[in-house]
N, C-alpha and C. Protein backbone atom coordinates (compact mmCIF):
# COMPACT_ATOMS: atom_id res chain seq x y z
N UNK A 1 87.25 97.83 126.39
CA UNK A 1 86.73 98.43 125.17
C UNK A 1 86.58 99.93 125.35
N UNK A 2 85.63 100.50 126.56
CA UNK A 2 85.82 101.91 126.87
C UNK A 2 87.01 102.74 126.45
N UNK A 3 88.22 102.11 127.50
CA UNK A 3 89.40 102.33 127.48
C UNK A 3 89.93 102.53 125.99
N UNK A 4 89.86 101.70 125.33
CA UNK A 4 90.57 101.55 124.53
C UNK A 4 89.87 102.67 123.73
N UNK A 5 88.61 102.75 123.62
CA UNK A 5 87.89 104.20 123.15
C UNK A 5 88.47 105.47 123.68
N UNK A 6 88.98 105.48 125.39
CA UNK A 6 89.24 107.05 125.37
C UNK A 6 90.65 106.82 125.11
N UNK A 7 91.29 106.03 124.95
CA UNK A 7 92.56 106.59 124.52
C UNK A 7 93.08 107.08 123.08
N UNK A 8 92.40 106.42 122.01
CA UNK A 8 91.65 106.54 121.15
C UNK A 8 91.70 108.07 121.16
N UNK A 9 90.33 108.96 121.80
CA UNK A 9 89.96 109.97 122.01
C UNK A 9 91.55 110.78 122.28
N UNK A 10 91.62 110.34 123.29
CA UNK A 10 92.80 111.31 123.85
C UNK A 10 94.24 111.10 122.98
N UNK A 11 94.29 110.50 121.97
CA UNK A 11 95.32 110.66 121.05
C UNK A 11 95.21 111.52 119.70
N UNK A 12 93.51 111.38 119.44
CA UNK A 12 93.17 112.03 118.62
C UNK A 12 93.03 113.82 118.66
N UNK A 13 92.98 113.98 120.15
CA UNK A 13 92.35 115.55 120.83
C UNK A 13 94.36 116.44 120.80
N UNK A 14 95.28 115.19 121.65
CA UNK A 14 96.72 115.91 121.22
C UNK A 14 97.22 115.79 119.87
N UNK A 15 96.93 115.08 119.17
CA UNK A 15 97.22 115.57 117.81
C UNK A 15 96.91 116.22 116.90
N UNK A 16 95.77 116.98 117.34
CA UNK A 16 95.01 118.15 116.66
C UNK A 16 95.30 119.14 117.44
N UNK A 17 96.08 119.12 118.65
CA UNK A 17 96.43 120.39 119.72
C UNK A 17 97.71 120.63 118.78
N UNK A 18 98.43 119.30 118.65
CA UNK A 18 99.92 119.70 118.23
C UNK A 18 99.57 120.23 116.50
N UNK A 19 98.67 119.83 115.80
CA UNK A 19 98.27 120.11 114.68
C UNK A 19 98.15 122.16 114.75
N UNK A 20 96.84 122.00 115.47
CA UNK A 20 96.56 123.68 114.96
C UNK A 20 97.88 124.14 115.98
N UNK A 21 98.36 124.25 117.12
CA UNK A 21 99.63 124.59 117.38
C UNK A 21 100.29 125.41 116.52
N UNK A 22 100.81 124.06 115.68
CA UNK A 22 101.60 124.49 114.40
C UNK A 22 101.19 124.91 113.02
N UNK A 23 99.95 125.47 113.23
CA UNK A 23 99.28 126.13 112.26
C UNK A 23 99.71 127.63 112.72
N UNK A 24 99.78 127.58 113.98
CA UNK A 24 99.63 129.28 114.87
C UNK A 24 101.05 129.60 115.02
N UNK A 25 101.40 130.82 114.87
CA UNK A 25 102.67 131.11 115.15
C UNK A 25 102.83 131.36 116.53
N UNK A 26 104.05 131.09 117.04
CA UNK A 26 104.80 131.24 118.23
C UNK A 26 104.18 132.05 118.86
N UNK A 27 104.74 133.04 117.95
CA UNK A 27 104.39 134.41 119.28
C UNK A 27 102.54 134.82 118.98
N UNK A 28 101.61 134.02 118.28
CA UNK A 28 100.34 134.66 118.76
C UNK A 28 99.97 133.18 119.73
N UNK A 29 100.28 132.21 120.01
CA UNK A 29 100.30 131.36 120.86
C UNK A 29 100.64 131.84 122.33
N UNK A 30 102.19 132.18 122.18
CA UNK A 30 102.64 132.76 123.74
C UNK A 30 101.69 134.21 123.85
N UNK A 31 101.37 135.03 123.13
CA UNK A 31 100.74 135.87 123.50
C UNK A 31 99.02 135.89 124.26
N UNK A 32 98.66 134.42 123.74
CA UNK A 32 97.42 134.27 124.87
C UNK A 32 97.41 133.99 126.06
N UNK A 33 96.43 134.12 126.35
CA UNK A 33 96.59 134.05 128.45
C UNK A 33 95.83 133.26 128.07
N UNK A 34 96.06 132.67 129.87
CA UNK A 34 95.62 131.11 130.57
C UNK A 34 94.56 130.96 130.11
N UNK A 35 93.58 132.10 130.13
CA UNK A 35 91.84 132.08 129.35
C UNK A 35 91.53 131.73 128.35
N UNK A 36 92.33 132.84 127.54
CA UNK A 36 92.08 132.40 125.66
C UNK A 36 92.66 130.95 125.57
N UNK A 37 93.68 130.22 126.41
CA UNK A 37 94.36 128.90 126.14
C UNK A 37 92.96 128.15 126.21
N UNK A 38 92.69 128.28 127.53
CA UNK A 38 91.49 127.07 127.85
C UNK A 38 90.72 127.32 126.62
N UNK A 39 89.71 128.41 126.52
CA UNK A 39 88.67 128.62 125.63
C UNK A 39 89.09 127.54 123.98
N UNK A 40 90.63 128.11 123.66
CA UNK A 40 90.83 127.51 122.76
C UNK A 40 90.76 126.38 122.55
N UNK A 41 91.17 125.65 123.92
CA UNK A 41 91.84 124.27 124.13
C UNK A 41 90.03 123.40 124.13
N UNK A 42 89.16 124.57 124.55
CA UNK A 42 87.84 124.11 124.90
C UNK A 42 87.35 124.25 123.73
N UNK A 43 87.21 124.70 122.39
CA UNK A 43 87.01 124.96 121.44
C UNK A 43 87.18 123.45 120.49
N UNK A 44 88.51 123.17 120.74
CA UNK A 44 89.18 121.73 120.20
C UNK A 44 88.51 120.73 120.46
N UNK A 45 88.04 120.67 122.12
CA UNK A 45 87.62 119.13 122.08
C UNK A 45 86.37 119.17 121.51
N UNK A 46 85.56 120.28 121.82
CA UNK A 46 83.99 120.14 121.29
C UNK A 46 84.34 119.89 119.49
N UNK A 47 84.98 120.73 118.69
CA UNK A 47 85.47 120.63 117.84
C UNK A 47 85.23 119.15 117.46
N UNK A 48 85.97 118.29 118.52
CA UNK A 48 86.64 116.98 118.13
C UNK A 48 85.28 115.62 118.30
N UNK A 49 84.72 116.30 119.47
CA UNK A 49 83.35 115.48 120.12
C UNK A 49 82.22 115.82 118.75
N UNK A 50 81.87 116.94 118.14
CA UNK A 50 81.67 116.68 117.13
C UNK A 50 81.71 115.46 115.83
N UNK A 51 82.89 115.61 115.88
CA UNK A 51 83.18 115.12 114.54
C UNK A 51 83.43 113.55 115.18
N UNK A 52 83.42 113.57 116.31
CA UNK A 52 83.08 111.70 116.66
C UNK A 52 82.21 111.27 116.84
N UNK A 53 81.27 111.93 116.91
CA UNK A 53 79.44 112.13 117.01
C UNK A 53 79.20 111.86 115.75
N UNK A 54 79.40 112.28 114.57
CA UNK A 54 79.30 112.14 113.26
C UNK A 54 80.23 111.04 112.64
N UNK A 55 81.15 110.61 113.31
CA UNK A 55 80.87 109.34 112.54
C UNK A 55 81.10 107.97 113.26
N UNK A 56 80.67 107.89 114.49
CA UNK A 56 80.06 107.18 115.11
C UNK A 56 79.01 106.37 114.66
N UNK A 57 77.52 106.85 113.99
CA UNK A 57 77.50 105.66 113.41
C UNK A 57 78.04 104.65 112.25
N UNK A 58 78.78 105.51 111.42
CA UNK A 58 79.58 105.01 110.07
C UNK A 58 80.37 103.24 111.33
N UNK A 59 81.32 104.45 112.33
CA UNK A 59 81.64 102.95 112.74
C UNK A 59 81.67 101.86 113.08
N UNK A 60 79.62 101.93 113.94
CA UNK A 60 79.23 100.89 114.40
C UNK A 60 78.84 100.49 113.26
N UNK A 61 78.59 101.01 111.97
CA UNK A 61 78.05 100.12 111.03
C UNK A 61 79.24 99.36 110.39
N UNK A 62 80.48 99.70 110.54
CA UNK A 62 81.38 99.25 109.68
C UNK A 62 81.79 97.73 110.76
N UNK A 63 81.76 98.19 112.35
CA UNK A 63 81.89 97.25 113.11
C UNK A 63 81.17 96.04 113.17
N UNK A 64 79.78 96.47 112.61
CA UNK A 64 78.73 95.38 112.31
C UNK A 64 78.79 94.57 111.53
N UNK A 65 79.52 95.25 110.29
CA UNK A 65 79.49 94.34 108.64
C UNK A 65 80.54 93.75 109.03
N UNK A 66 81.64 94.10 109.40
CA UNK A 66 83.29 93.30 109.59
C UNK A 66 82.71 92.27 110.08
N UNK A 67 81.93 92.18 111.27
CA UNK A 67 81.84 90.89 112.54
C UNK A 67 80.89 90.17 111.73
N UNK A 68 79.65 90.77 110.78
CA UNK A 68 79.19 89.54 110.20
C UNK A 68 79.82 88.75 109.43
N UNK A 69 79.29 87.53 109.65
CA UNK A 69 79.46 85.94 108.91
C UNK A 69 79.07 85.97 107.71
N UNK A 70 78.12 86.65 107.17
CA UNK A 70 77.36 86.39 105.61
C UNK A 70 78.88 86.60 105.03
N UNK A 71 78.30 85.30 103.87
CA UNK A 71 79.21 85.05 102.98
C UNK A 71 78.82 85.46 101.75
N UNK A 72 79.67 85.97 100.73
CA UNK A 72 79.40 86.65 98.91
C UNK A 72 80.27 85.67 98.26
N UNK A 73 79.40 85.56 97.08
CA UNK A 73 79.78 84.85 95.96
C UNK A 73 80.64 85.74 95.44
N UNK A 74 81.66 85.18 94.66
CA UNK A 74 82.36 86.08 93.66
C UNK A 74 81.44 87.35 93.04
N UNK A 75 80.65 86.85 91.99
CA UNK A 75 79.70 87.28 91.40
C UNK A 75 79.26 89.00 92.34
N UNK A 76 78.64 88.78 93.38
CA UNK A 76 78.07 89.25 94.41
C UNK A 76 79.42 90.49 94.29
N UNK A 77 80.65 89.49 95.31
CA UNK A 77 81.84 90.84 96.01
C UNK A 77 81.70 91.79 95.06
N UNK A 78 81.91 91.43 92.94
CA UNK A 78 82.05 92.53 92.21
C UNK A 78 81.44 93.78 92.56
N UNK A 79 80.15 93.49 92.64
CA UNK A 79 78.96 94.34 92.36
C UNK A 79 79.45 95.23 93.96
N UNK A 80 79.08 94.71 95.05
CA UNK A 80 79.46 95.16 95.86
C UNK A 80 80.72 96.03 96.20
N UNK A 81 81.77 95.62 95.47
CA UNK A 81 82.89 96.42 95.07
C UNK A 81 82.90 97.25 94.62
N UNK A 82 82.26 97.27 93.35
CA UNK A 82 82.21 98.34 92.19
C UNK A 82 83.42 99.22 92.34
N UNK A 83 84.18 98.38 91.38
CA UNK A 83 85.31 99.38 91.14
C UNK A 83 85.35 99.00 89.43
N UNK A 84 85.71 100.45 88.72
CA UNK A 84 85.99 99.91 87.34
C UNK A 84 86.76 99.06 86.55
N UNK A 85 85.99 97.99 85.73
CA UNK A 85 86.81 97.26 85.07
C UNK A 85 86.95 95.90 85.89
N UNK A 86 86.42 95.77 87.17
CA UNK A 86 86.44 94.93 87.85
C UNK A 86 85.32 93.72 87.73
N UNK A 87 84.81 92.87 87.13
CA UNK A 87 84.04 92.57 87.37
C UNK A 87 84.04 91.05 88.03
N UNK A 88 83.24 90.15 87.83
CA UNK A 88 83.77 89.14 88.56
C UNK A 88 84.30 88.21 87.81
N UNK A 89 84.79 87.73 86.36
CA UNK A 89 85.47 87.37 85.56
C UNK A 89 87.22 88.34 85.98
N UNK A 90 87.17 89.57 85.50
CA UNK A 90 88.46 90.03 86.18
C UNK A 90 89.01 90.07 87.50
N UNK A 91 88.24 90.20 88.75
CA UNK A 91 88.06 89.60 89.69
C UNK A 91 88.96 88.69 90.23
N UNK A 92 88.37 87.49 89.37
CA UNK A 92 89.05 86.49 89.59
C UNK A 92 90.61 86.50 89.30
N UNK A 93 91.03 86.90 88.05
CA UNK A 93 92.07 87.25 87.56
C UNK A 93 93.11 88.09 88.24
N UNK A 94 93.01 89.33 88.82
CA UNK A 94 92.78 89.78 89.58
C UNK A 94 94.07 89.26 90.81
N UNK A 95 92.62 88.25 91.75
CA UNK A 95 92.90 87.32 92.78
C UNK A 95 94.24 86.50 92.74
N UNK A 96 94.17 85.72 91.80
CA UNK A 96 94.73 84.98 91.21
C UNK A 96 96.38 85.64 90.87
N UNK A 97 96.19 86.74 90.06
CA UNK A 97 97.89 87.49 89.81
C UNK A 97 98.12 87.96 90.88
N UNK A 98 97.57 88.09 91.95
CA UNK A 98 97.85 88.53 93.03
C UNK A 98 98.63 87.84 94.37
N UNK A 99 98.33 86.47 93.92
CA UNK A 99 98.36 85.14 94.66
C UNK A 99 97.43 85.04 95.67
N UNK A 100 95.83 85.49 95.77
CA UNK A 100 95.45 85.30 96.82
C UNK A 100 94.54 84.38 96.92
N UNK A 101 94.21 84.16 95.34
CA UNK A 101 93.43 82.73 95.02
C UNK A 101 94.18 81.89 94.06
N UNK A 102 94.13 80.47 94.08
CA UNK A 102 95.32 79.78 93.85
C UNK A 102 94.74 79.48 91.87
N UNK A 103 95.65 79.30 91.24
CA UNK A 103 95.70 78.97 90.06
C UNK A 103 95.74 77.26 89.31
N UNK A 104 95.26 77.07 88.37
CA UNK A 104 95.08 75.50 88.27
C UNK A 104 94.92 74.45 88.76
N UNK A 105 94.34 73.07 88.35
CA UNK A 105 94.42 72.20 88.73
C UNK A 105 92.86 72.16 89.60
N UNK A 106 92.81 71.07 90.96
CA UNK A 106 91.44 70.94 91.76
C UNK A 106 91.64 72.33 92.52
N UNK A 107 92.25 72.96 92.61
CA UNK A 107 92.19 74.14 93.58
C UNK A 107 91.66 75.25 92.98
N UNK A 108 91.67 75.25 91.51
CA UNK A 108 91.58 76.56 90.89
C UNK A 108 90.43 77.28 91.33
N UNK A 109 91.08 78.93 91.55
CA UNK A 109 90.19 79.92 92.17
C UNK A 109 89.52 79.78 93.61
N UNK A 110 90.65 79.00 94.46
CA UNK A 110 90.23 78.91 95.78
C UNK A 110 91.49 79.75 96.57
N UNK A 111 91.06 80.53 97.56
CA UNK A 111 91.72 80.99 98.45
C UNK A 111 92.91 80.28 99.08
N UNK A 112 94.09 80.95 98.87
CA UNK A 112 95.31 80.21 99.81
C UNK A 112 94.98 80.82 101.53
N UNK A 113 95.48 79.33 102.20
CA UNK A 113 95.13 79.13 103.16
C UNK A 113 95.49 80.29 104.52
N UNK A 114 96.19 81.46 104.05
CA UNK A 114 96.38 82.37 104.76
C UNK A 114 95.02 83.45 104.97
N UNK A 115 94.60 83.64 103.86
CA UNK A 115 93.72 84.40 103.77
C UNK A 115 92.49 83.35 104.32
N UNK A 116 92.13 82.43 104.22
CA UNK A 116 90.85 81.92 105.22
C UNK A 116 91.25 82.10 106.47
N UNK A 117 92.57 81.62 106.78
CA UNK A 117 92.86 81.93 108.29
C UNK A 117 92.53 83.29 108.58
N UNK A 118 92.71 84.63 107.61
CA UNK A 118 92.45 85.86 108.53
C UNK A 118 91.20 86.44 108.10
N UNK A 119 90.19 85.22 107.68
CA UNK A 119 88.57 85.87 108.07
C UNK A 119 88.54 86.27 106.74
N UNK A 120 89.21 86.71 105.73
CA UNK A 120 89.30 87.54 104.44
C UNK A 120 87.73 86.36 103.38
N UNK A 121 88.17 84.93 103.52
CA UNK A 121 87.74 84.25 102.38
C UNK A 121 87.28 83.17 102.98
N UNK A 122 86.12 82.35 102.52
CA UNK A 122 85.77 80.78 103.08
C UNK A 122 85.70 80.25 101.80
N UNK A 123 85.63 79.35 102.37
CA UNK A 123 85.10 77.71 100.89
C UNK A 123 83.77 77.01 101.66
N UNK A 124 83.06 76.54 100.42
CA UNK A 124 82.09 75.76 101.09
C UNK A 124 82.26 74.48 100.08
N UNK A 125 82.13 73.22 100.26
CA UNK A 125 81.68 72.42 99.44
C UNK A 125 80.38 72.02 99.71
N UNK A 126 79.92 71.64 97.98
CA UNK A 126 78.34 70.74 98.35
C UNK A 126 78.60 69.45 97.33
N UNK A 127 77.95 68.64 97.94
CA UNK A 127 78.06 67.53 96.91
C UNK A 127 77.02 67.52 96.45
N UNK A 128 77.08 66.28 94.76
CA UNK A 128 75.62 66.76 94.02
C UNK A 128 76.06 65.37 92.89
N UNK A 129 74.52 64.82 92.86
CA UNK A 129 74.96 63.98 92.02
C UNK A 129 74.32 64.11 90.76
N UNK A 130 74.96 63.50 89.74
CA UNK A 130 74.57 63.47 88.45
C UNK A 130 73.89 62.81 88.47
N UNK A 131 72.42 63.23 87.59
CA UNK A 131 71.31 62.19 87.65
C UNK A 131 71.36 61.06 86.17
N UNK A 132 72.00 61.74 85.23
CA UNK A 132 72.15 60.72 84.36
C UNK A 132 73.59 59.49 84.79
N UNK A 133 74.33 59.80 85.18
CA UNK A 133 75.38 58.92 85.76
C UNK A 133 75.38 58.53 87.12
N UNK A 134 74.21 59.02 88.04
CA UNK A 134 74.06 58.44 88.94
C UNK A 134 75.92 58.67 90.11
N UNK A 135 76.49 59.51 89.64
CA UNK A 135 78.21 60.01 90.09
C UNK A 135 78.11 60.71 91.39
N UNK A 136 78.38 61.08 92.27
CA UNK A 136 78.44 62.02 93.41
C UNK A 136 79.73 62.79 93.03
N UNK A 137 79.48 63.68 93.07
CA UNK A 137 80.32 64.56 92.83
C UNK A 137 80.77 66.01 94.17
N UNK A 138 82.02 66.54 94.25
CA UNK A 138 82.02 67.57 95.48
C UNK A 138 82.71 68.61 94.46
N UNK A 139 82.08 69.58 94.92
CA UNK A 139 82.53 70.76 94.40
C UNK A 139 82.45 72.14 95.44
N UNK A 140 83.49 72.48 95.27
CA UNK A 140 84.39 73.65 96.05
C UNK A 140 84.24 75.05 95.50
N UNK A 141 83.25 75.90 96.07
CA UNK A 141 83.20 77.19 96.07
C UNK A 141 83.63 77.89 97.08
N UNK A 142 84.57 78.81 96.32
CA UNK A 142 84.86 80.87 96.95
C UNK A 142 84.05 81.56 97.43
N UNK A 143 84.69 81.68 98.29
CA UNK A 143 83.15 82.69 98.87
C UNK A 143 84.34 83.78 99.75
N UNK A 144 84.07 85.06 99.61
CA UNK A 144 84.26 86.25 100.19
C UNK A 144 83.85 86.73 101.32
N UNK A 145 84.06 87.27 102.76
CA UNK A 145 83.25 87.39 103.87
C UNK A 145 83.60 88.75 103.82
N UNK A 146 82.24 89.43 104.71
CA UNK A 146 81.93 90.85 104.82
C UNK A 146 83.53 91.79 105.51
N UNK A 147 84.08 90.93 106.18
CA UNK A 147 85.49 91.10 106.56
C UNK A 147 86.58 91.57 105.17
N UNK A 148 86.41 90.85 104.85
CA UNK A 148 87.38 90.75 103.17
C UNK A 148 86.72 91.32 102.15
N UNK A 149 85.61 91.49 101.68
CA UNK A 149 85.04 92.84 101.50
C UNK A 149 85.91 94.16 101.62
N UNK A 150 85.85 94.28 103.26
CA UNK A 150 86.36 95.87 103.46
C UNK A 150 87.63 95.98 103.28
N UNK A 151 88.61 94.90 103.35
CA UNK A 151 89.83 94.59 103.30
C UNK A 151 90.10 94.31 101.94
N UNK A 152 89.87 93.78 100.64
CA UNK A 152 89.87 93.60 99.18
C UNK A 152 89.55 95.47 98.34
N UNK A 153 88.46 96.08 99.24
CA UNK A 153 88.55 97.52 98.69
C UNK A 153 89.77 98.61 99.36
N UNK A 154 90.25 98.22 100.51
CA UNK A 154 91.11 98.87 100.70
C UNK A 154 92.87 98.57 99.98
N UNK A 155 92.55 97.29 99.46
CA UNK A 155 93.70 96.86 98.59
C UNK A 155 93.87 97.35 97.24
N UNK A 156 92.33 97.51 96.91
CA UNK A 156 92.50 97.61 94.75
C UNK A 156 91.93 99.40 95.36
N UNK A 157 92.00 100.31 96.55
CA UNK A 157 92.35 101.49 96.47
C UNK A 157 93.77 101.61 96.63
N UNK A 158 94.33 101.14 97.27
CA UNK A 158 95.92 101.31 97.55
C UNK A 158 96.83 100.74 95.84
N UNK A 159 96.17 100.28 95.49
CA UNK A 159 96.54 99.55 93.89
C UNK A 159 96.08 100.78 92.85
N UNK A 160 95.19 101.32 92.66
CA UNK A 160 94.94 102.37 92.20
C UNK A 160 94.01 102.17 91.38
N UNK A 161 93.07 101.17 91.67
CA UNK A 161 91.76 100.92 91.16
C UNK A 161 90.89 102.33 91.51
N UNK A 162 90.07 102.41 90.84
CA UNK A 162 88.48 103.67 90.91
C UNK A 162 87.38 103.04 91.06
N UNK A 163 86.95 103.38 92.12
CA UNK A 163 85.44 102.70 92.42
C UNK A 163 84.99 103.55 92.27
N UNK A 164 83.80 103.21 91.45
CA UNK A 164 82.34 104.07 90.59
C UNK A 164 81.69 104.47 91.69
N UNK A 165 81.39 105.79 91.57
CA UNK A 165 80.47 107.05 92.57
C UNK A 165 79.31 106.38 91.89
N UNK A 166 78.17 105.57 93.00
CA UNK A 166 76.32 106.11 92.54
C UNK A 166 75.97 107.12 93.66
């Protein structure tokens, strides 16, 4: 995990070397000495240690919500979504033209089985009986995980949905 953090780091530190680089022209580049290089080069990483300091916690928090289990109701993801025009009636719709929740019949508005496999969506059933018919009945709810959450807003942004600024 470290590892995989500084490399991380150290991909991010040469591509901002090769970045401002090529912001700088040639010759005021070759014209610094070994000193002004370092200073510069020393300038970059603090530069860079900064700005991983700052959002360092964004990521452990984002790392936190992905790995939790809590599950959202349709209802719930909207709100949580908040993107315009979205609500959890369109939502569904949505899902559905999309193929990612299945259409008609006993399945309707349940996740195809790819997307439970990648953490995106669960089902729960509960059974429940009718008290005037004395019937048992099972019924199959959608449910959204904090995973698919972050993964459903990065889809209806790439789609060209607008999620509402509060």
């Amino acid at each position: 995990m470290a590892s995989e953090k500084n490399d991380l780091f150290d991909m991010q530190v040469e591509l901002e070397v090769k970045k401002r680089i090529a912001e700088m022209s040639e010759s005021d580049f070759k014209a610094m000495t070994n000193t002004e290089h370092l200073k510069w080069a020393l300038q970059m990483v603090q530069d860079q240690g900064v700005k991983i300091s700052e959002m360092m916690p964004k990521a452990e928090f984002s790392d936190h919500v992905t790995k939790s289990l809590d599950l959202v109701n349709m209802r719930e993801a909207a709100g949580l979504l908040d993107f315009k025009g979205l609500g959890r009636n369109n939502l569904f719709i949505l899902l559905r033209n999309e193929r990612i929740l299945t259409e008609g019949g006993s399945d309707h508005n349940l996740p195809m089985r790819t997307y439970i496999e990648t953490g995106y969506f669960a089902i729960k059933e509960t059974a429940w009986t009718d008290p005037e018919t004395d019937v048992t009945h099972v019924t199959t709810v959608c449910f959204i995980t904090q995973k698919g959450i972050m993964w459903l807003t990065q889809k209806l942004k790439r789609m060209g949905y607008e999620q509402i600024k509060r």
